[in-house]
Each structure stands twice: as structure tokens, then as C-alpha cells.
Protein backbone atom coordinates (compact mmCIF):
# COMPACT_ATOMS: atom_id res chain seq x y z
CA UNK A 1 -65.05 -48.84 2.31
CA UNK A 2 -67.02 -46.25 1.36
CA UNK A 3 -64.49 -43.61 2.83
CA UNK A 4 -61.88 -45.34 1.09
CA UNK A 5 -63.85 -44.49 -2.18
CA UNK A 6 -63.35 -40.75 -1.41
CA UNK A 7 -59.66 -40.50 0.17
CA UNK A 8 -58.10 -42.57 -2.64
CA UNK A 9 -59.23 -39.35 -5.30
CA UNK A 10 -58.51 -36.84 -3.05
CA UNK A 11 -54.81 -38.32 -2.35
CA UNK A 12 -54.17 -38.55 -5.97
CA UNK A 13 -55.41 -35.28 -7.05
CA UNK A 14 -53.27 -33.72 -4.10
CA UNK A 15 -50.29 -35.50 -5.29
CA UNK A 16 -50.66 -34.35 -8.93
CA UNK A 17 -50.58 -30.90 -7.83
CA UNK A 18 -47.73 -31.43 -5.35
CA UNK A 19 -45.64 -33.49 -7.40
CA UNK A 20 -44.90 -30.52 -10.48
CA UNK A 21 -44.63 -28.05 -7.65
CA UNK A 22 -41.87 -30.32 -6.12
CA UNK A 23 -39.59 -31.70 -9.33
CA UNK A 24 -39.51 -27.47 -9.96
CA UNK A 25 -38.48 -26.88 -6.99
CA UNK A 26 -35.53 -29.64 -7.76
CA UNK A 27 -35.00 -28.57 -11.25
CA UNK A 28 -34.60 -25.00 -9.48
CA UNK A 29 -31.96 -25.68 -7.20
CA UNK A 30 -29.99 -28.71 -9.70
CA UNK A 31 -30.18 -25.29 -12.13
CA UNK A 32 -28.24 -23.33 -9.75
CA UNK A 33 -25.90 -26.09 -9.20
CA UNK A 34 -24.83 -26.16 -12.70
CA UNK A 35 -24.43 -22.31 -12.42
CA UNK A 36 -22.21 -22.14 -9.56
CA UNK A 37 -19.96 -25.14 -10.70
CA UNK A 38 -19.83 -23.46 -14.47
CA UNK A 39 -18.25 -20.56 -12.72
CA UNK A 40 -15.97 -22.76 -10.43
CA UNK A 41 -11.73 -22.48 -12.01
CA UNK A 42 -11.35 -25.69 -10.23
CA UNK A 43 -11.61 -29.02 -12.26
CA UNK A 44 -12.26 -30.82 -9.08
CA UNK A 45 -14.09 -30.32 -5.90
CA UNK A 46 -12.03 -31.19 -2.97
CA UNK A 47 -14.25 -32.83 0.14
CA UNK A 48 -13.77 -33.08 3.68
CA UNK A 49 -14.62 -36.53 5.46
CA UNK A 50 -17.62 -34.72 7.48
CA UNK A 51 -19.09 -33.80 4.00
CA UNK A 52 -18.38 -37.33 2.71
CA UNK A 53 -20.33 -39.05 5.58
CA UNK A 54 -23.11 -36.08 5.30
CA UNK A 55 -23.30 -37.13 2.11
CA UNK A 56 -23.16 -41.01 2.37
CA UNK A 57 -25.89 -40.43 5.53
CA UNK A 58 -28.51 -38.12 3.24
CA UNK A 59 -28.10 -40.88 0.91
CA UNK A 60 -29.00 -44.46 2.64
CA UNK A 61 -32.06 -42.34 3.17
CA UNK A 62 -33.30 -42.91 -0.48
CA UNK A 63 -31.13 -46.34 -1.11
CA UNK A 64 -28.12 -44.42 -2.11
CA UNK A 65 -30.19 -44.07 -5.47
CA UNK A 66 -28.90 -40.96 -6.79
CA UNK A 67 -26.52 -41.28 -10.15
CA UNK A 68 -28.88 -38.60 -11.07
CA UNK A 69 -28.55 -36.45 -8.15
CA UNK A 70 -24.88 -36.35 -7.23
CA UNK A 71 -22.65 -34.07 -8.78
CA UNK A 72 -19.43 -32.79 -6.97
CA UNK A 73 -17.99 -36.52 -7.70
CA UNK A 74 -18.87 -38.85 -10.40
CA UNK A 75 -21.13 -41.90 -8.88
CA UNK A 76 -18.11 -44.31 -8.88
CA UNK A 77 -16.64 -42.04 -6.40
CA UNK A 78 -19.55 -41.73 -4.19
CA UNK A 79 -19.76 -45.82 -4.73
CA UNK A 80 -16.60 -46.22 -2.97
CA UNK A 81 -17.32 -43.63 -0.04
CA UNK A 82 -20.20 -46.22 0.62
CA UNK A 83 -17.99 -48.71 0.99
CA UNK A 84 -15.28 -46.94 2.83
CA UNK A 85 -16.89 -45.60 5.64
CA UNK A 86 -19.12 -49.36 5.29
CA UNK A 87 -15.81 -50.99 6.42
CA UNK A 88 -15.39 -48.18 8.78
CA UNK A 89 -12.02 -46.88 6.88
CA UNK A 90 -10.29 -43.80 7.77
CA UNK A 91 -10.17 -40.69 4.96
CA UNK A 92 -6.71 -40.66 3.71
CA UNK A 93 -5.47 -37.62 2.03
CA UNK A 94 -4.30 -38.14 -1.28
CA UNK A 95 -0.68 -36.71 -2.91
CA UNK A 96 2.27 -35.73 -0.67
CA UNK A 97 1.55 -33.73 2.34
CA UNK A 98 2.67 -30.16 2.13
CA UNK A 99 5.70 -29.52 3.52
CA UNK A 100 5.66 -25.61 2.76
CA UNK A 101 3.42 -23.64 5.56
CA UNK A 102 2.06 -19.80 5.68
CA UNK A 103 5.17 -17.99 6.48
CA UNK A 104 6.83 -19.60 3.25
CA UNK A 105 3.75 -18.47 1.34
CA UNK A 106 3.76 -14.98 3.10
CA UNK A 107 7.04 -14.73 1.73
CA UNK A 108 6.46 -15.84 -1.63
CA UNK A 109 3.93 -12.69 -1.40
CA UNK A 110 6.21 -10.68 -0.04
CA UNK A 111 8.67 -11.20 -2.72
CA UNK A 112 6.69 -11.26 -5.49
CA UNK A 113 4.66 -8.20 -4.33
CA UNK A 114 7.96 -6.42 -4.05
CA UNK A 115 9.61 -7.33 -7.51
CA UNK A 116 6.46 -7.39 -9.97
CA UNK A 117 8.51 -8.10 -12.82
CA UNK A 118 10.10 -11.54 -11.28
CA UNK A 119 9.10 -14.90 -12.63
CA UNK A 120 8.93 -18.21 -10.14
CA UNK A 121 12.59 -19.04 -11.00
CA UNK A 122 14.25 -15.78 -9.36
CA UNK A 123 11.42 -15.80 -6.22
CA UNK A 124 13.22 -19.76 -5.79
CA UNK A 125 16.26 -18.56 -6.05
CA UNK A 126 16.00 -15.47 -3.43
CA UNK A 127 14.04 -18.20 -1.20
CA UNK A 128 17.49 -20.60 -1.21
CA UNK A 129 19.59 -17.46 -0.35
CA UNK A 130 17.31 -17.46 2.42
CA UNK A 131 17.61 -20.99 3.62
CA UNK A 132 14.54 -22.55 2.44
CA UNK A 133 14.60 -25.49 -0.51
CA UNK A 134 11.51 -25.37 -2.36
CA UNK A 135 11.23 -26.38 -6.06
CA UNK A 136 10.30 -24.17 -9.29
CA UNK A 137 7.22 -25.63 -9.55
CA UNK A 138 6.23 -25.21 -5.90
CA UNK A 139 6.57 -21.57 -5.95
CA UNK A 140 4.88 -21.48 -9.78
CA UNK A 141 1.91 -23.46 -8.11
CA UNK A 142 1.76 -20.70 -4.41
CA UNK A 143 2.23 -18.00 -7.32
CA UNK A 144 -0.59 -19.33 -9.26
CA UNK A 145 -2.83 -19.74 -6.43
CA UNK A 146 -2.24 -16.14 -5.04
CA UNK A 147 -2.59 -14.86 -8.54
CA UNK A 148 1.17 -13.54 -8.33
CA UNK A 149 3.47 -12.73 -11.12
CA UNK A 150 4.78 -10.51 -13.88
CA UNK A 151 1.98 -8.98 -15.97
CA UNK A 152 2.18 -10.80 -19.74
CA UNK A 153 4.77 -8.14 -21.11
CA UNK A 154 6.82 -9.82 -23.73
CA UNK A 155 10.49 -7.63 -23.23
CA UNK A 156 11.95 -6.57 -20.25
CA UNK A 157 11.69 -2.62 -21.59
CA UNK A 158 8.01 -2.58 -21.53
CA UNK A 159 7.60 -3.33 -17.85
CA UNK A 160 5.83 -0.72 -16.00
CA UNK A 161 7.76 1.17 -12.75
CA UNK A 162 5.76 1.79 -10.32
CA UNK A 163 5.58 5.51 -9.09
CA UNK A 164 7.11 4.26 -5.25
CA UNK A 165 10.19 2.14 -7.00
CA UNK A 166 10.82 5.34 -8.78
CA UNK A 167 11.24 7.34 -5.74
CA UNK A 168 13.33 4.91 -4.08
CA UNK A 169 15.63 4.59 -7.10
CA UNK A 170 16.09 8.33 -7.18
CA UNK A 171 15.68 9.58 -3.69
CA UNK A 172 18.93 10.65 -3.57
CA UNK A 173 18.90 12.99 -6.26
CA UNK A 174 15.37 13.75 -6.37
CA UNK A 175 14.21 17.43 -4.74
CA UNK A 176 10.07 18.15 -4.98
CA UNK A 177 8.36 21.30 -4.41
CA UNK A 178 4.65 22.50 -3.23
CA UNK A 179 2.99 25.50 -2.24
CA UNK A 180 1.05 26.52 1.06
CA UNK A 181 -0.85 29.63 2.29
CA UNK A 182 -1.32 31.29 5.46
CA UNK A 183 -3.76 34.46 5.66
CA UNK A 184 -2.15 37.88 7.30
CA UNK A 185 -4.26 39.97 8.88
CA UNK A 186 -3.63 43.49 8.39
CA UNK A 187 -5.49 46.87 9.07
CA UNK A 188 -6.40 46.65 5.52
CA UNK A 189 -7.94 43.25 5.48
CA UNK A 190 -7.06 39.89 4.93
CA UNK A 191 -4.22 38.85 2.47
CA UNK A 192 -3.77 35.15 1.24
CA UNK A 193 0.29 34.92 1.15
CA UNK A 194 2.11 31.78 -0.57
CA UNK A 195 5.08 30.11 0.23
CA UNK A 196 7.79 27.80 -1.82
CA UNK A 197 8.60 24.30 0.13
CA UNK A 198 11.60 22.22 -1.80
CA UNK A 199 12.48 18.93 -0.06
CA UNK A 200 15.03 16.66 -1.00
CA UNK A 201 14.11 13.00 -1.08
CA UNK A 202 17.19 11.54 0.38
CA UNK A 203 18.20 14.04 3.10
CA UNK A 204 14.45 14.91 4.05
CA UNK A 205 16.03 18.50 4.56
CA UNK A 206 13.94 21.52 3.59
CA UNK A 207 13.96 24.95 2.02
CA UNK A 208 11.32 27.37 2.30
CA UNK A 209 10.81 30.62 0.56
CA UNK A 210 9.81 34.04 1.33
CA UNK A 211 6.25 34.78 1.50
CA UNK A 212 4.65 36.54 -0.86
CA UNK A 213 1.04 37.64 -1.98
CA UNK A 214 1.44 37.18 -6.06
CA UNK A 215 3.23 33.84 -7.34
CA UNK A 216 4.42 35.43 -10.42
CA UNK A 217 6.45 34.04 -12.70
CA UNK A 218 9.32 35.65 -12.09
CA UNK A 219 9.15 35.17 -8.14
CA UNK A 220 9.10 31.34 -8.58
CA UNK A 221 11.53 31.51 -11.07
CA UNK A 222 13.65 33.65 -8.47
CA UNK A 223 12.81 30.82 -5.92
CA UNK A 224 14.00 27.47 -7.97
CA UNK A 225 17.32 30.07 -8.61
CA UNK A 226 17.55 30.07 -4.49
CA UNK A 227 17.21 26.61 -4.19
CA UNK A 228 20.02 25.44 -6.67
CA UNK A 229 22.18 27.33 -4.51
CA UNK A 230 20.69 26.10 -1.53
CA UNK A 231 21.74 22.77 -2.95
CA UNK A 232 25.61 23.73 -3.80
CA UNK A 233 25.43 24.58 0.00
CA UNK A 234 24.23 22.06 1.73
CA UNK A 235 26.20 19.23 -1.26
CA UNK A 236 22.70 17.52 -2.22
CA UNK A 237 22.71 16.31 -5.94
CA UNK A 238 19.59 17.17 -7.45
CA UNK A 239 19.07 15.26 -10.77
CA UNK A 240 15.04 15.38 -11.17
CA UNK A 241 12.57 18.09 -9.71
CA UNK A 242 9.36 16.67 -8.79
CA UNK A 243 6.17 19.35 -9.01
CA UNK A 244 2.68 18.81 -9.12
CA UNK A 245 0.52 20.43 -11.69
CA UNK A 246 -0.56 23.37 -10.36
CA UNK A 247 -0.99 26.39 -12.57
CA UNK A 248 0.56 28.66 -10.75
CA UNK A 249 4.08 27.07 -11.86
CA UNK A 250 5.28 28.50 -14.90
CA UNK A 251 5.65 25.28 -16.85
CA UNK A 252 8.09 26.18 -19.99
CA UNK A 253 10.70 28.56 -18.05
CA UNK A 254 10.95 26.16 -15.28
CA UNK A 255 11.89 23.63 -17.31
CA UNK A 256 13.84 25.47 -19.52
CA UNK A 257 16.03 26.92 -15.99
CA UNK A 258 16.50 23.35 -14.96
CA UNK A 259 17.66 22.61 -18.42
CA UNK A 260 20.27 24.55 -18.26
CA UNK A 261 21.39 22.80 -14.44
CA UNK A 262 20.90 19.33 -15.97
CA UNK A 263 17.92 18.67 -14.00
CA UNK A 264 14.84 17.21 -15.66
CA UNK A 265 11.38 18.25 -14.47
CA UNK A 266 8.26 15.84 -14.06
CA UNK A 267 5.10 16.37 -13.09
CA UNK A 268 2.90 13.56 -10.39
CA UNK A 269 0.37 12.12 -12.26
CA UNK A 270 -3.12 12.76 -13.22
CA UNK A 271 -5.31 13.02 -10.13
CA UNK A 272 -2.70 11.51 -7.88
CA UNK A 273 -2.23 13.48 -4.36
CA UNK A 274 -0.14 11.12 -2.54
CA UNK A 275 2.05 11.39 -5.35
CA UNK A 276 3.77 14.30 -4.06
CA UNK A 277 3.64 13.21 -0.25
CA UNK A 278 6.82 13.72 1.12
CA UNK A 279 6.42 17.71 0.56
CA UNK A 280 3.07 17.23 1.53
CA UNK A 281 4.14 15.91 4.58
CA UNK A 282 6.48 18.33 5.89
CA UNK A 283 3.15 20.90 4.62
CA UNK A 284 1.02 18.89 6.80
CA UNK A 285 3.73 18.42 10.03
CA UNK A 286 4.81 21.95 9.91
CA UNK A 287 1.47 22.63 9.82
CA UNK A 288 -0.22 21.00 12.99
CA UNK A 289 2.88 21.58 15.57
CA UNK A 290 3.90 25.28 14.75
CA UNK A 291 2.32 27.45 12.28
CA UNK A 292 -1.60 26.95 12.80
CA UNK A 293 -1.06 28.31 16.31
CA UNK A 294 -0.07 31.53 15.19
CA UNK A 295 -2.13 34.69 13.87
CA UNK A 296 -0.09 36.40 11.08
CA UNK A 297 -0.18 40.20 10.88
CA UNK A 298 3.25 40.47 8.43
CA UNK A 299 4.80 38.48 6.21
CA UNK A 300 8.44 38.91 7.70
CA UNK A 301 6.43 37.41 10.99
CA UNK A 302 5.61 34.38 8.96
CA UNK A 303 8.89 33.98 7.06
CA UNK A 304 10.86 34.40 10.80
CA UNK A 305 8.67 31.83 11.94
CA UNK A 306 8.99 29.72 8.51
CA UNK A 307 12.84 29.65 8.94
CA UNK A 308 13.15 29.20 12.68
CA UNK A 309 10.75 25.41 11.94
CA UNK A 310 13.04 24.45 9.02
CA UNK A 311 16.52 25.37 10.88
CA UNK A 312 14.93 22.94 13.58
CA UNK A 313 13.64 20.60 11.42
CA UNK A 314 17.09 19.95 9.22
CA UNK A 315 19.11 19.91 12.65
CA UNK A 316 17.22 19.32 15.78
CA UNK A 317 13.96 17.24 15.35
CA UNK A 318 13.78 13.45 15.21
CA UNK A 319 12.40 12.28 12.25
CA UNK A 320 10.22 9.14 12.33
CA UNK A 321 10.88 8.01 8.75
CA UNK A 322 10.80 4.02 8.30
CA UNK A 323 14.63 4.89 6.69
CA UNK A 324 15.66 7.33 9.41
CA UNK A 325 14.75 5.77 12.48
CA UNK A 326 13.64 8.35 14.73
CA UNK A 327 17.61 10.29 14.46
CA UNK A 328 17.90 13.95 13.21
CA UNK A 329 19.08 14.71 9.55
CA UNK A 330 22.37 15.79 10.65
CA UNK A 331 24.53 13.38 9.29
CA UNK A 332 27.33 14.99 11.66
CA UNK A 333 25.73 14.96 15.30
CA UNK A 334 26.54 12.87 18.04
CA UNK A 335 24.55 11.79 20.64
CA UNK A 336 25.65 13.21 24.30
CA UNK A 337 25.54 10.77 27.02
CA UNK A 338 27.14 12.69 29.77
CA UNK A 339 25.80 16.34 30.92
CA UNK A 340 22.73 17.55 32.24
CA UNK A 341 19.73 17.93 30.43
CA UNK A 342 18.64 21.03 29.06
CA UNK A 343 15.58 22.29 27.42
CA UNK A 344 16.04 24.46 24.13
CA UNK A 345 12.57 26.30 23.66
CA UNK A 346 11.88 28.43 20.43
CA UNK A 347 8.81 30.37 18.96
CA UNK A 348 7.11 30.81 22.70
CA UNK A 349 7.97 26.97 23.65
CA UNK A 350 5.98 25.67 20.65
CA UNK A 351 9.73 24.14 19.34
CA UNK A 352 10.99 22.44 22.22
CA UNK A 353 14.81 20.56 21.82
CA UNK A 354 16.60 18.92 24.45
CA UNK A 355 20.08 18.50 24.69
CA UNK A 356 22.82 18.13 27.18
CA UNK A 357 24.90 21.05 28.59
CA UNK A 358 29.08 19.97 28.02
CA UNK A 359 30.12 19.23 31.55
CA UNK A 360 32.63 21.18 33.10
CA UNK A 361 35.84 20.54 32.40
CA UNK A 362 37.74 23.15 34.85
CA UNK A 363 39.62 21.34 37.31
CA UNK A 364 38.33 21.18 40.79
């Protein structure tokens, strides 16, 4: 008795200092709760059957007494899971089963990605050209939950173009131009020379300048002069000259010489280096396979060299473009199936062709 005198005290002094420790600790996490379900867009909280019968189990444990406690469902809800899984009743989905899988969805994406300025209606309607019947309200729903769509521009006129649909749109009439530089090494020291590259979007074909140590205005002027009748050649329409914004370019005569040809200058944007990247492709390509294996002691060495890559590159070498397919630019060539193969080696047998030799057609 005597010892139950002293444990009774002790027990409820240790619970008074538990039990404030322990409702914090609930108040804590019931707190964050409330601040992960404020920042929930759902109105609802979907549940698997395993979380259901994790739920319904945790909760015989106190005499399913917790009205108070519950919160993804209201308490009628968790009420009836009692009872369900009492009677031993299978989870039943509720609403119609989805019919419409990933690949319609990665499509939907696709679409939508592709065209940002089409609503759910036209993505339907390019989706039953395809074969598949979905509703309006289907592909609003997929577009909703993928956060797809047209930005909230109120006329047609104030959608934005992205920079890639404008290339495609004017790839065909669309020629851009870069510089590069290669140092010559002369008796004298060494001399930082620059070149002109104009590509034409469409054709992928090139035209290089002569080197030359001081871009003056007049010299580039001289060049974009060369390349308008590099263009009345080869029969490329040029309608729009895309240039970055390098200084060196003498902004107000270029524009007034292209002016004059109908042809409308425009700069890449602000901080944008892939913006340019077809000429800084061919840079880059022409680069690593020919011209950084060479030391330059003249610039005529450098401009034979410089011509010999871009005669090979407009006729000879497959280009692995996803809208060329690996085939050479020369609209006219024809592949050879008969003949032996021959090797065509240029610049030491750093430009390397193969073709086959015309077999011989004397009679035997």
C-alpha cells in the first residue's frame, strides 16, 4: 500500500508533463496537414483500397473514434469504408473507366506542343483525321491535366511565333550569315584572318568568302554583293537575311543594300546562340573534319582549302539533316548502282568521297 502511495504521484506528474509534449506534437503534424492540403488544386483526394484498409486498420485501434482526426474524407465516408471492407466488399472504382490510354495522351502532347495556338476543338478534330473518336471535353480535360493550351491571348494577331516555326515557315527563302577565324602564321607573326559563311536555310548549300585580316565595312559590304549573285547562280530565293549582332556588321548599309534586293534583314535575339545554328553548324562541322587539322601560313592557303570543303559539301557529302535524310544537296544526282567503287580523296585524304567508276561500255 504504502508503495502505491508513491507510484500513483509519480504516474500523474509524469503524465502531466508527457501529455502537453504529446497533443504538440499532434497539433504539429494536424498543422502541416492543413498546409499541404491548402496547397493541394484538387477538391478531392483520390484513395487506393490499400490506403483505405491502412486506414480502417490504424483506426479499430482507437474504436474508429476519430471525426476529429480524419481528414482526406469527411467521417461519413470513412463510416462506410468500415462497413465495406466489414462485409468484406470489393473497392469499386467510381465513373466510367477510361477508355483513352498513354499513347492517345502522348499525342494530345504532341499536338498541342506542336500548334501552341490550338484550342481542344482543332486537337479533336486532327485526332478523328487520325482514327481515334474522343470527345471535346476529353481532350479539354488531358489538356487541362497536362497544363496544355493556347496562352490567354484574346485575337489571333497577338499570338506569339516561336523563333523555330519561323524558320520552318521561311527556310526556303531564308539565307544567314556568321563569321569565323583561323590564325596564319607568317614570318612576321601571327595574324587573326576572318571569313564570311552565308547558308541558305532550305538548300543547306554554302558560300564562303575570302579571307581577310580587317572586316571593314566595305569588304562585307563587297561580300553580301557576292552572295546575291551567288544566289542568281545557284536559283535560291532569298527573301530575309538572318545575322547575329555582332559589331563588326555594318548595321545601316547592310540593310540599306538588301533594301534595294527586297530582302529584309533581322537580327537573332538578345543573348540567343542557338538562334543562328544552322551557320553555326556548318562553322562547327567544317571545323572538326577539315580545317583544325591544318596550320595556315597564307590566306590563299586557307581560302583554297575554304572552297575545296564547300564545293564538297554542296555536292558530295551526305548530310544528316532530320529533312535531308542522309542524301547530298544535289537535287540532280543519282545514285550509281552498277560500277566499281572508287575512292575520291581531297586536301591530303582529309575529304574522302566515294563513288562508282561508269562501267565500260566498249564492246567485248
Amino acid at each position: 500500500m504504502g508503495n502505491n502511495h508513491l507510484i500513483y504521484p509519480l504516474f500523474t506528474l509524469l503524465l502531466k508533463w508527457l501529455t502537453p509534449k504529446y497533443n504538440a506534437r499532434l497539433r504539429f503534424l494536424e498543422f502541416q496537414i492543413e498546409m499541404l492540403r491548402s496547397r493541394l488544386d484538387l477538391d478531392r483526394i483520390s484513395t487506393t483500397p490499400e490506403e483505405r484498409k491502412t486506414l480502417v486498420a490504424i483506426g479499430e485501434q482507437c474504436g474508429h473514434d476519430v471525426d476529429e482526426l480524419i481528414k482526406v474524407v469527411i467521417p461519413d465516408t470513412y463510416k462506410r469504408w468500415v462497413r465495406e471492407i466489414g462485409r468484406g466488399e470489393d473497392y469499386k472504382p467510381k465513373g466510367r473507366p477510361r477508355k483513352f490510354g498513354r499513347m492517345v495522351r502522348s499525342l494530345i502532347r504532341r499536338i498541342s506542343g506542336e500548334n501552341l495556338s490550338w484550342g481542344y476543338r482543332r486537337v479533336t478534330g486532327e485526332l478523328k483525321k487520325l482514327g481515334i473518336k474522343i470527345g471535346p471535353s476529353t481532350v479539354r480535360n488531358i489538356m487541362l491535366e497536362e497544363e496544355l493550351g493556347p496562352p490567354p491571348h484574346h485575337t489571333q494577331q497577338d499570338m506569339p511565333i516561336t523563333w523555330k516555326t519561323f524558320i520552318d515557315a521561311h527556310k526556303e527563302s531564308l539565307v544567314a550569315c556568321d563569321f569565323f577565324t583561323k590564325d596564319i602564321r607568317t614570318l612576321f607573326g601571327i595574324h587573326r584572318v576572318y571569313v564570311m559563311v552565308f547558308i541558305h536555310i532550305g538548300s543547306r548549300k554554302v558560300y564562303c568568302s575570302y579571307p581577310t585580316e580587317h572586316p571593314r565595312n566595305n569588304w562585307i559590304m563587297q561580300q553580301c554583293r557576292n552572295m546575291s549573285m551567288w544566289l542568281d547562280d545557284e536559283g535560291l530565293e532569298c527573301k530575309y537575311l538572318l545575322r547575329d549582332r555582332d559589331e563588326i556588321c555594318p548595321t545601316t548599309k547592310m540593310k540599306d543594300f538588301f533594301n534595294v534586293e527586297d530582302i529584309k534583314v533581322i537580327k537573332t535575339p538578345v543573348r540567343a546562340p542557338k538562334a543562328n545554328a544552322y551557320c553555326e553548324s556548318f562553322i562547327g562541322t567544317f571545323k572538326r573534319e577539315c580545317l583544325n587539322h591544318f596550320v595556315i601560313f597564307h590566306k590563299s592557303q586557307l581560302s583554297y582549302i575554304c572552297k575545296t570543303w564547300v564545293k564538297y559539301y554542296n555536292a558530295e557529302r551526305p548530310h544528316r539533316g532530320k529533312d535531308k535524310g542522309n542524301n547530298v544537296l544535289d537535287v540532280d544526282f543519282t545514285p550509281q548502282t552498277q560500277g566499281r567503287v572508287r575512292c575520291k580523296q581531297q586536301l591530303g585524304g582529309l575529304i574522302k568521297s566515294y563513288y562508282r567508276e561508269p562501267p565500260d561500255t566498249k564492246a567485248a
